[in-house]
Protein backbone atom coordinates (compact mmCIF):
# COMPACT_ATOMS: atom_id res chain seq x y z
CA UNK A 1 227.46 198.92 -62.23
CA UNK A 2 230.16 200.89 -64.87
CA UNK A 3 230.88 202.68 -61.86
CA UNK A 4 232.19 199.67 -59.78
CA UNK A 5 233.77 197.86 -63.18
CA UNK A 6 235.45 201.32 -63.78
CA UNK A 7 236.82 201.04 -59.94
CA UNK A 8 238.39 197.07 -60.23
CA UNK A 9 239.77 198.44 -63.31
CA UNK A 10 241.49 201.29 -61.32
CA UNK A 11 242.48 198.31 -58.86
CA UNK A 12 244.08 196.07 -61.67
CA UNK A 13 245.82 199.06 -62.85
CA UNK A 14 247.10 200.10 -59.33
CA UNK A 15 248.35 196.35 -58.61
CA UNK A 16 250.13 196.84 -61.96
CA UNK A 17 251.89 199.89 -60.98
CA UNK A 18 252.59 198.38 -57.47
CA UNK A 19 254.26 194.93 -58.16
CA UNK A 20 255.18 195.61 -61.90
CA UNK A 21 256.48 199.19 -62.50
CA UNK A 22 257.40 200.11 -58.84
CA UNK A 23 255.49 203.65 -59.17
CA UNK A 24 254.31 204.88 -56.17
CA UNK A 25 252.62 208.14 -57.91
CA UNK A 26 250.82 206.16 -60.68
CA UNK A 27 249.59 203.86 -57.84
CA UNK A 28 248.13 206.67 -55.56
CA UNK A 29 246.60 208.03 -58.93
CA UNK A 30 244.73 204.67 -59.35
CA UNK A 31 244.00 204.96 -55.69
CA UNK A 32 242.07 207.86 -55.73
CA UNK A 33 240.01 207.01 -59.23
CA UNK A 34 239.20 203.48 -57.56
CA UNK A 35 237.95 205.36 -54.69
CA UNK A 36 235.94 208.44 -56.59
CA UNK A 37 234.32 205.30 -58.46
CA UNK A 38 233.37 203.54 -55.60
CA UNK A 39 231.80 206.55 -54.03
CA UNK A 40 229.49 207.48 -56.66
CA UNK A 41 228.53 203.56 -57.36
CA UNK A 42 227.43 204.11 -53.45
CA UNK A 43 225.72 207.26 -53.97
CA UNK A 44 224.01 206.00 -57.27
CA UNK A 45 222.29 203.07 -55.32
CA UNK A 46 221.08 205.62 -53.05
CA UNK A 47 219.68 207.88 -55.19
CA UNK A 48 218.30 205.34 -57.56
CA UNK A 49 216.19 203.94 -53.78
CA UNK A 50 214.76 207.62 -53.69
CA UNK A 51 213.67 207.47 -57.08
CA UNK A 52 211.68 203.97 -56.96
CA UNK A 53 209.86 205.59 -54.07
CA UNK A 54 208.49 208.70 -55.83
CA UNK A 55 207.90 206.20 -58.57
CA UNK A 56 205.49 203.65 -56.06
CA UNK A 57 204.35 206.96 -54.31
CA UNK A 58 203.35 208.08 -57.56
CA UNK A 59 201.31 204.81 -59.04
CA UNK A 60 199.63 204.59 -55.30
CA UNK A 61 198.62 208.93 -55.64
CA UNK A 62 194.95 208.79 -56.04
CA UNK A 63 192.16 211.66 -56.42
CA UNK A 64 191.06 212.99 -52.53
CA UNK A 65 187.47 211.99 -53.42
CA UNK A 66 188.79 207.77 -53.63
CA UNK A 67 189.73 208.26 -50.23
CA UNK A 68 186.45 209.59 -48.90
CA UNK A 69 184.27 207.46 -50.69
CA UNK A 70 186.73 204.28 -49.86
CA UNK A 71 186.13 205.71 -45.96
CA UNK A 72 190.55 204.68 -46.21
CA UNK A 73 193.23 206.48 -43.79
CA UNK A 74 195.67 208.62 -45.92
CA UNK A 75 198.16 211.54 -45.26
CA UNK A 76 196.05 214.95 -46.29
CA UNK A 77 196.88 216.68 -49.36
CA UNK A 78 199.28 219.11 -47.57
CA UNK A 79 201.22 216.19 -45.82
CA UNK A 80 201.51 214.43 -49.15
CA UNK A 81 202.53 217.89 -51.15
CA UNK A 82 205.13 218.41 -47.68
CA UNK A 83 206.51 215.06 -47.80
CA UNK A 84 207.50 215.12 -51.27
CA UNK A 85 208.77 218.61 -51.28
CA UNK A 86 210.81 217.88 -48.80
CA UNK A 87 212.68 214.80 -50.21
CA UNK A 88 212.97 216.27 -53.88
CA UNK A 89 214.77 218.84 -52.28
CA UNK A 90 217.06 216.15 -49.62
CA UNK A 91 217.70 214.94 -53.32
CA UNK A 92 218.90 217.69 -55.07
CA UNK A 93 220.95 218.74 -51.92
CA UNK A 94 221.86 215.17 -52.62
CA UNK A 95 223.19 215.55 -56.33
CA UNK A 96 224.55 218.83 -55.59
CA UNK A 97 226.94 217.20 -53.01
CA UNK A 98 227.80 214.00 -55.30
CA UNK A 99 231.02 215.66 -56.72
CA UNK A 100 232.44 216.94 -53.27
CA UNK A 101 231.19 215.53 -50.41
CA UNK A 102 229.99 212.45 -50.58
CA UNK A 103 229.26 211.98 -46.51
CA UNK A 104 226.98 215.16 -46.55
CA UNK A 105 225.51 213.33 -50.16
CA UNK A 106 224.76 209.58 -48.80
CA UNK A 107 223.41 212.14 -45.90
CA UNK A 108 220.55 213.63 -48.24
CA UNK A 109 219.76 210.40 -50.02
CA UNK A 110 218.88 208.93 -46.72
CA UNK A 111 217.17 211.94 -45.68
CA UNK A 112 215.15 211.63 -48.47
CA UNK A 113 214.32 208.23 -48.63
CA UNK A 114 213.04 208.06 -44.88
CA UNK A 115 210.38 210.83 -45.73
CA UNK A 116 209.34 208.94 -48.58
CA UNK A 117 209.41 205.50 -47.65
CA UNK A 118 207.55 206.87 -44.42
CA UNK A 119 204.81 208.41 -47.26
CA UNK A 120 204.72 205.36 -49.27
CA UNK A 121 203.60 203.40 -46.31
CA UNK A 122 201.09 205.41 -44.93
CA UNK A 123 199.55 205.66 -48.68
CA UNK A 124 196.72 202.95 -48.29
CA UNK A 125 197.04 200.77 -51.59
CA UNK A 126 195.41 200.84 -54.84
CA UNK A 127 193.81 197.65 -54.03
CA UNK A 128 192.44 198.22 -50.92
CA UNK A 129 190.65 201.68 -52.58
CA UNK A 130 189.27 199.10 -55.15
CA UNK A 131 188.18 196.48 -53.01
CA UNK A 132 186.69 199.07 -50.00
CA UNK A 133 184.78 201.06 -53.25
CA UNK A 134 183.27 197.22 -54.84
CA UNK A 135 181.60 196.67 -51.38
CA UNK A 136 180.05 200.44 -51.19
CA UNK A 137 178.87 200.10 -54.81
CA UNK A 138 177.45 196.33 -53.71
CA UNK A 139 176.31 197.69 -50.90
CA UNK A 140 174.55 200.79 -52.23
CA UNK A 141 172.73 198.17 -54.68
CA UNK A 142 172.04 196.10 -52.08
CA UNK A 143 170.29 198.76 -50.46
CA UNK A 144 167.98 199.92 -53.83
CA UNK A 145 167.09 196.72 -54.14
CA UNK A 146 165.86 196.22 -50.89
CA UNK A 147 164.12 199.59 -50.75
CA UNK A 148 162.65 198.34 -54.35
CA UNK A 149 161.12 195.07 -53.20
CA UNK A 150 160.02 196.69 -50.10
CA UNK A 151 158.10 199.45 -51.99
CA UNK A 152 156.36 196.59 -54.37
CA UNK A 153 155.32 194.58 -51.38
């Protein structure tokens, strides 16, 4: 947001120069800052989207064993550790191409937030692991206490 205030203040400031003061090079000047601010507004949004995936990736991580036991489909522990290797790195490549490239930049970002939004959906949900683990333990009960009333009878 300060990024694309910062760039319609470069605008006022260039329509100033342009219909007020009649100075080309001022003008140009206010050109270019509108446009370096409206670049990294862009690239902010897209870095910010990589971030709120490794945050949801991170809340939906569980231990290996809640998988089993929840009999769930999820990525194995090397496809997880891949995955997010992979886009922390798109990202950095990312921030290290902010300042002077900002094609090969929004390039990264997206990189990066296809591997992880691909991760985040194969991730089976917390709720699901709850609810599939509730019917196992009801189950499992289920199961003593038939054995139980079958051994008394």
């Amino acid at each position: 947001m300060y990024n694309l205030r910062d760039a319609f203040d470069h605008l006022r400031k260039l329509l100033i120069h342009l219909f007020e003061d009649d100075d080309n090079n001022k003008a140009n000047r206010e050109l270019a800052e509108m446009e370096a601010h409206l670049y990294r507004a862009i690239l902010e949004g897209a870095q910010n989207v990589t971030e709120v995936y490794l945050d949801r990736i991170d809340k939906k991580l569980k231990p290996r064993i809640l998988y089993r036991l929840s009999f769930v489909d999820a990525p194995s522990e090397t496809e997880i550790t891949t995955a997010i290797s992979s886009a922390k790195e798109k990202i950095e490549h990312g921030r290290n191409y902010k300042p002077k490239n900002w094609k090969e930049a929004a390039k990264s970002f997206k990189e990066a937030e296809d591997i992880l939004k691909s991760l985040e959906q194969r991730l089976p949900s917390p709720n699901e692991i709850r609810y599939r683990l509730v019917i196992l333990g009801c189950t499992i009960i289920a199961l003593l206490i038939g054995t139980g009333i079958g051994h008394f009878f």
